[in-house]
PDB file of N, CA and C in Angstrom:
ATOM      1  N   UNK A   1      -0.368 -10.104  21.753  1.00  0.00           N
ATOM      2  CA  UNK A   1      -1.018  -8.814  21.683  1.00  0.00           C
ATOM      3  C   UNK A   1      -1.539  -8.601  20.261  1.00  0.00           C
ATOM      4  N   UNK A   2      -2.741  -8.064  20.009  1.00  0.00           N
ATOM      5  CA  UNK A   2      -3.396  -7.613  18.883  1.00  0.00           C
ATOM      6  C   UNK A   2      -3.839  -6.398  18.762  1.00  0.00           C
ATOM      7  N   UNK A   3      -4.291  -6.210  17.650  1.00  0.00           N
ATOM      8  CA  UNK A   3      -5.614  -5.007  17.653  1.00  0.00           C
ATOM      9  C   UNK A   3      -6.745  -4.764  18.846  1.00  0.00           C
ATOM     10  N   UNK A   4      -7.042  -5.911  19.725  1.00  0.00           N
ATOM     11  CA  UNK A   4      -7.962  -5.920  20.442  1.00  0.00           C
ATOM     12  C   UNK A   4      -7.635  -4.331  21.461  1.00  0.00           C
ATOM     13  N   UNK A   5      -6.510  -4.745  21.998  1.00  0.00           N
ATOM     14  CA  UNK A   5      -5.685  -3.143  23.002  1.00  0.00           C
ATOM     15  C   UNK A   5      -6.479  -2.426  22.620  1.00  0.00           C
ATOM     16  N   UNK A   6      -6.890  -1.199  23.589  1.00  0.00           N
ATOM     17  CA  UNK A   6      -7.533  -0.071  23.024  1.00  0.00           C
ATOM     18  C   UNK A   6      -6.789   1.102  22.993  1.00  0.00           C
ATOM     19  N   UNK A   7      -5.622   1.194  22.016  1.00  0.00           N
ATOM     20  CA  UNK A   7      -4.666   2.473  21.936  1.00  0.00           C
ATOM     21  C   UNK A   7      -4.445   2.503  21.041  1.00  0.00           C
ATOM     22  N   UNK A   8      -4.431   3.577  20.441  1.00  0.00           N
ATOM     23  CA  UNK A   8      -3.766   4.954  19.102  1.00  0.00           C
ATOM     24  C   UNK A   8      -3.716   3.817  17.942  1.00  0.00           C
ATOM     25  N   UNK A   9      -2.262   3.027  18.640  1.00  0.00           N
ATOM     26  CA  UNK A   9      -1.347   2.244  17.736  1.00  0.00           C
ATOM     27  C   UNK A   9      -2.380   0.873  16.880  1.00  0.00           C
ATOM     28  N   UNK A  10      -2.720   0.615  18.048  1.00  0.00           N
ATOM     29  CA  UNK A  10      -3.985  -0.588  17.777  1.00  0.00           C
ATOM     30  C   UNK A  10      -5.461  -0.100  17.002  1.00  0.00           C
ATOM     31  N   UNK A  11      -5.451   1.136  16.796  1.00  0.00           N
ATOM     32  CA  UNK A  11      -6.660   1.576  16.115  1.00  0.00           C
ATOM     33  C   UNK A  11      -5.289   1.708  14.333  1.00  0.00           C
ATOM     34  N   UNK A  12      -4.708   2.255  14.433  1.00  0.00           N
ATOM     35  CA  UNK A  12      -3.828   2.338  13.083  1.00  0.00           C
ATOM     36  C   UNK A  12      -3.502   1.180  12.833  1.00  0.00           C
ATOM     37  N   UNK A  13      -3.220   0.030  13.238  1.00  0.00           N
ATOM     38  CA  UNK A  13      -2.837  -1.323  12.584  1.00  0.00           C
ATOM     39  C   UNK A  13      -4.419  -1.726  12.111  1.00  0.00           C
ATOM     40  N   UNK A  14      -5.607  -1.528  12.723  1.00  0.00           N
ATOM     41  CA  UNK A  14      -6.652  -1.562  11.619  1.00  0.00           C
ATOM     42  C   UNK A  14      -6.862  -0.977  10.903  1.00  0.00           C
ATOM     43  N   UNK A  15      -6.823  -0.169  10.417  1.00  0.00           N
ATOM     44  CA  UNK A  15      -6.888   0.739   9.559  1.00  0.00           C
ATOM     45  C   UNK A  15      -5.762   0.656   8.594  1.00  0.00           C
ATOM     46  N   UNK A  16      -4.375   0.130   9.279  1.00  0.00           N
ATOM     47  CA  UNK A  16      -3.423  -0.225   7.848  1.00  0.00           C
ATOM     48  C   UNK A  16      -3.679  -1.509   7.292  1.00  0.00           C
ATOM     49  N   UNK A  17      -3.991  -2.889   8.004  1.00  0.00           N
ATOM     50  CA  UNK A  17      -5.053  -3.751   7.417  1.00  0.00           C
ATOM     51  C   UNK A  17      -5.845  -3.498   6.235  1.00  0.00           C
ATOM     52  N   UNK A  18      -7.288  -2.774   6.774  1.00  0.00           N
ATOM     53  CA  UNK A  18      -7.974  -2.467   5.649  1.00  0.00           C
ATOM     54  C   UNK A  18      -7.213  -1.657   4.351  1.00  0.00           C
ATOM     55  N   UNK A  19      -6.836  -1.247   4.452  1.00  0.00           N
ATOM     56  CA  UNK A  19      -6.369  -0.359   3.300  1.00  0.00           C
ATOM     57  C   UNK A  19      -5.478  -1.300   2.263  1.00  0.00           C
ATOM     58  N   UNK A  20      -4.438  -2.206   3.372  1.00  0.00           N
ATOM     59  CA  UNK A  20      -4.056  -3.070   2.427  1.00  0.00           C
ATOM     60  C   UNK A  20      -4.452  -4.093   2.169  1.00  0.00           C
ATOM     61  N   UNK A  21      -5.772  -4.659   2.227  1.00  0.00           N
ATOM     62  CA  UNK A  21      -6.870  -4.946   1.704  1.00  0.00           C
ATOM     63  C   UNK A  21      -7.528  -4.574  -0.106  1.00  0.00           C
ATOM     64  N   UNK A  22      -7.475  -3.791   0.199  1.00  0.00           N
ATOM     65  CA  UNK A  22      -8.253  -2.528  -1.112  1.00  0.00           C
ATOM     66  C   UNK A  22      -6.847  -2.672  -2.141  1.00  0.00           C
ATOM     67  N   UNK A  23      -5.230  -2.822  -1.749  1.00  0.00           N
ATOM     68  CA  UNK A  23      -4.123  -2.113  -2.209  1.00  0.00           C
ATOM     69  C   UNK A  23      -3.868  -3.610  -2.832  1.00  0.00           C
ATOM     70  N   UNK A  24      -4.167  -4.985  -2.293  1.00  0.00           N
ATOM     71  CA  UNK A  24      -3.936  -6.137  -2.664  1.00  0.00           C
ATOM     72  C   UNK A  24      -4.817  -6.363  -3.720  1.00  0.00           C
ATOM     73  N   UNK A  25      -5.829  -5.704  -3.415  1.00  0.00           N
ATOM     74  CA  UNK A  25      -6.914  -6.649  -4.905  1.00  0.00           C
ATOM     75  C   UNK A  25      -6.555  -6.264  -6.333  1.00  0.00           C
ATOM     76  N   UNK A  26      -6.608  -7.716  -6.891  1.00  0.00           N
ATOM     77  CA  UNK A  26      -6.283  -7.506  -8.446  1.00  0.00           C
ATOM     78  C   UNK A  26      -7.118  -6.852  -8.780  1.00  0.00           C
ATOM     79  N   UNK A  27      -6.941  -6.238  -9.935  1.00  0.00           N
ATOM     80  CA  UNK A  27      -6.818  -5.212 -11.466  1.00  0.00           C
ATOM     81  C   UNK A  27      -8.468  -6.127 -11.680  1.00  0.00           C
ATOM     82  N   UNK A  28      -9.165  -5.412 -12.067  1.00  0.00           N
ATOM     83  CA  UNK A  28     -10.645  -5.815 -12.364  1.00  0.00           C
ATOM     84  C   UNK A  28     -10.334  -6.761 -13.803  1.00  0.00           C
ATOM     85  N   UNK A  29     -10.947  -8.102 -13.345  1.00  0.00           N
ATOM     86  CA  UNK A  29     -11.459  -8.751 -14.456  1.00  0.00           C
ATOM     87  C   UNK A  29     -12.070  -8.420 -15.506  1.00  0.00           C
ATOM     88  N   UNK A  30     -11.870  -9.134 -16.778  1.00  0.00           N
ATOM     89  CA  UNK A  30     -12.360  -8.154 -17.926  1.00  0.00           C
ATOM     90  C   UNK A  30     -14.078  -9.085 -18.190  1.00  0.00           C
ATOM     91  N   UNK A  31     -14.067 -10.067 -16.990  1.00  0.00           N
ATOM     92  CA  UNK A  31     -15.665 -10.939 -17.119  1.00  0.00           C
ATOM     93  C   UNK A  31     -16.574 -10.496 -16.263  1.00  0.00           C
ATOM     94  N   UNK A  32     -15.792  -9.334 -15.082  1.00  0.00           N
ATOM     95  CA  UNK A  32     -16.589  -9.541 -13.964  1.00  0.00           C
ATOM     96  C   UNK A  32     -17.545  -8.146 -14.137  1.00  0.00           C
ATOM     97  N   UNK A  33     -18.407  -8.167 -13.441  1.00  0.00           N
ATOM     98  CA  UNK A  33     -18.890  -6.366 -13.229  1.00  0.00           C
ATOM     99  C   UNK A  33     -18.574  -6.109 -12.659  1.00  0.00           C
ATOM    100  N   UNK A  34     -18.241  -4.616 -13.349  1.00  0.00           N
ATOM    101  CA  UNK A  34     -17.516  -3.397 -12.471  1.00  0.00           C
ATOM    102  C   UNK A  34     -18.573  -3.137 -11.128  1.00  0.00           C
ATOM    103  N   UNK A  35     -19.643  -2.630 -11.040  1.00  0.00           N
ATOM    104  CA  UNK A  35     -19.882  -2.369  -9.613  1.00  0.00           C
ATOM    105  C   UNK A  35     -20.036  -3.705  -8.733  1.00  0.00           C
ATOM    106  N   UNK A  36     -19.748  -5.124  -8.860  1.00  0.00           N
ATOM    107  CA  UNK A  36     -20.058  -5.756  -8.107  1.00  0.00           C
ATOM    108  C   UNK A  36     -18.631  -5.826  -7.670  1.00  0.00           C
ATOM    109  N   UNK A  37     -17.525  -6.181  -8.299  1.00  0.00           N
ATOM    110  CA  UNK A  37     -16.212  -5.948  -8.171  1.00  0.00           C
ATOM    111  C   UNK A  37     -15.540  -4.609  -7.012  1.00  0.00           C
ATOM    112  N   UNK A  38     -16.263  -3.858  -7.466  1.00  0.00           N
ATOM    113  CA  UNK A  38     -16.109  -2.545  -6.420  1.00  0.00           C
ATOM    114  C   UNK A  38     -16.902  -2.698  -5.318  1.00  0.00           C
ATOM    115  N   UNK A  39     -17.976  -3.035  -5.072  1.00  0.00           N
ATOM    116  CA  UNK A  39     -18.966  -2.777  -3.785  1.00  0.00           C
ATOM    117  C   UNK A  39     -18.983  -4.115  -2.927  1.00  0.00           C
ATOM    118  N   UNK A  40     -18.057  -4.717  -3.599  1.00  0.00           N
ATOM    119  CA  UNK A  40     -18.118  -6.309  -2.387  1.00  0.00           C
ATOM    120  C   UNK A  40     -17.119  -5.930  -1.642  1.00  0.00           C
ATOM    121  N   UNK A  41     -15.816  -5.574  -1.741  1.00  0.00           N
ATOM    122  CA  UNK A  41     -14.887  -5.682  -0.804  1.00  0.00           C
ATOM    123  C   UNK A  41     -15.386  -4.671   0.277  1.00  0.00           C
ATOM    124  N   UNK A  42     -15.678  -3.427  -0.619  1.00  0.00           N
ATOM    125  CA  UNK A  42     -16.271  -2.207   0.241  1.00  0.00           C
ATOM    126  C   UNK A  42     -17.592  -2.925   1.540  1.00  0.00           C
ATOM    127  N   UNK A  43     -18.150  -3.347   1.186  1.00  0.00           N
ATOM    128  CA  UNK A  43     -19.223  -4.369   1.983  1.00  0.00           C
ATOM    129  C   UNK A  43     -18.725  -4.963   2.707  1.00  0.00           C
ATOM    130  N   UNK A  44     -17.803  -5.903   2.510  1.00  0.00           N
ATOM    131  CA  UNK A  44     -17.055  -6.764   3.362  1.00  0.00           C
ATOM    132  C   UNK A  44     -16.649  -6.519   4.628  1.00  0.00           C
ATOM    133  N   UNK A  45     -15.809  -5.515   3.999  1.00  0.00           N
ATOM    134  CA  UNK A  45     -14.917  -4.517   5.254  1.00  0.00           C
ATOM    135  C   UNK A  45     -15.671  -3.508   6.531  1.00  0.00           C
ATOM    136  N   UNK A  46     -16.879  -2.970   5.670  1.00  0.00           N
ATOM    137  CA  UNK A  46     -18.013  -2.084   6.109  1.00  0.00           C
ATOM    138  C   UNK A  46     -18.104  -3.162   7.350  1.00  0.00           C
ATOM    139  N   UNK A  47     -19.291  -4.171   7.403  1.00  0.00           N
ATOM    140  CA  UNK A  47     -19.648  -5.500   7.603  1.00  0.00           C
ATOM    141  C   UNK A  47     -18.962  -5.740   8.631  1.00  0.00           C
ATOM    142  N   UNK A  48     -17.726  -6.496   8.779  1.00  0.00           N
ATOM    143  CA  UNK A  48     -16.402  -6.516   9.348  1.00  0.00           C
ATOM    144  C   UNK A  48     -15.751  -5.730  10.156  1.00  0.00           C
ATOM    145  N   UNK A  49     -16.295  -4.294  10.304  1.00  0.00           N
ATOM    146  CA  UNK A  49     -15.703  -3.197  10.921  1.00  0.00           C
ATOM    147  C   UNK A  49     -17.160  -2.995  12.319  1.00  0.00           C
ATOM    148  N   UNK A  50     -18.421  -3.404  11.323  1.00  0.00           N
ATOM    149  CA  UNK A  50     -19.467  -3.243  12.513  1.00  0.00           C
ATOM    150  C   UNK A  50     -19.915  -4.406  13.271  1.00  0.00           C
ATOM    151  N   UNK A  51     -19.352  -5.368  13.113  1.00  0.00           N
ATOM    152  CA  UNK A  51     -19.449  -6.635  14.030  1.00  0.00           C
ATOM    153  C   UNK A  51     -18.093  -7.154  14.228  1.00  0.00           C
TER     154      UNK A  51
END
């Protein structure tokens, strides 16, 4: 059984996924850019949520 189910519980285990997603990513690199650093995962997930 997965997320696929269409109930309550199975919509909140995606949604606790994503979040701990966002809660896992390291501390911003001091090489990287800040908005690319921020708007990729956000993209990803976006992306990921509509296909």
């Amino acid at each position: 059984m997965g997320p696929i189910l269409k109930t309550p519980i199975a919509f909140l285990t995606l949604v606790e996924r994503k979040i701990l997603v966002f809660i896992k990513e390291p501390v911003k690199p001091s090489t990287s850019s800040p908005t690319l650093f921020l708007i990729t995962p956000t993209l990803a997930l976006t992306l990921a949520h509509l296909f």
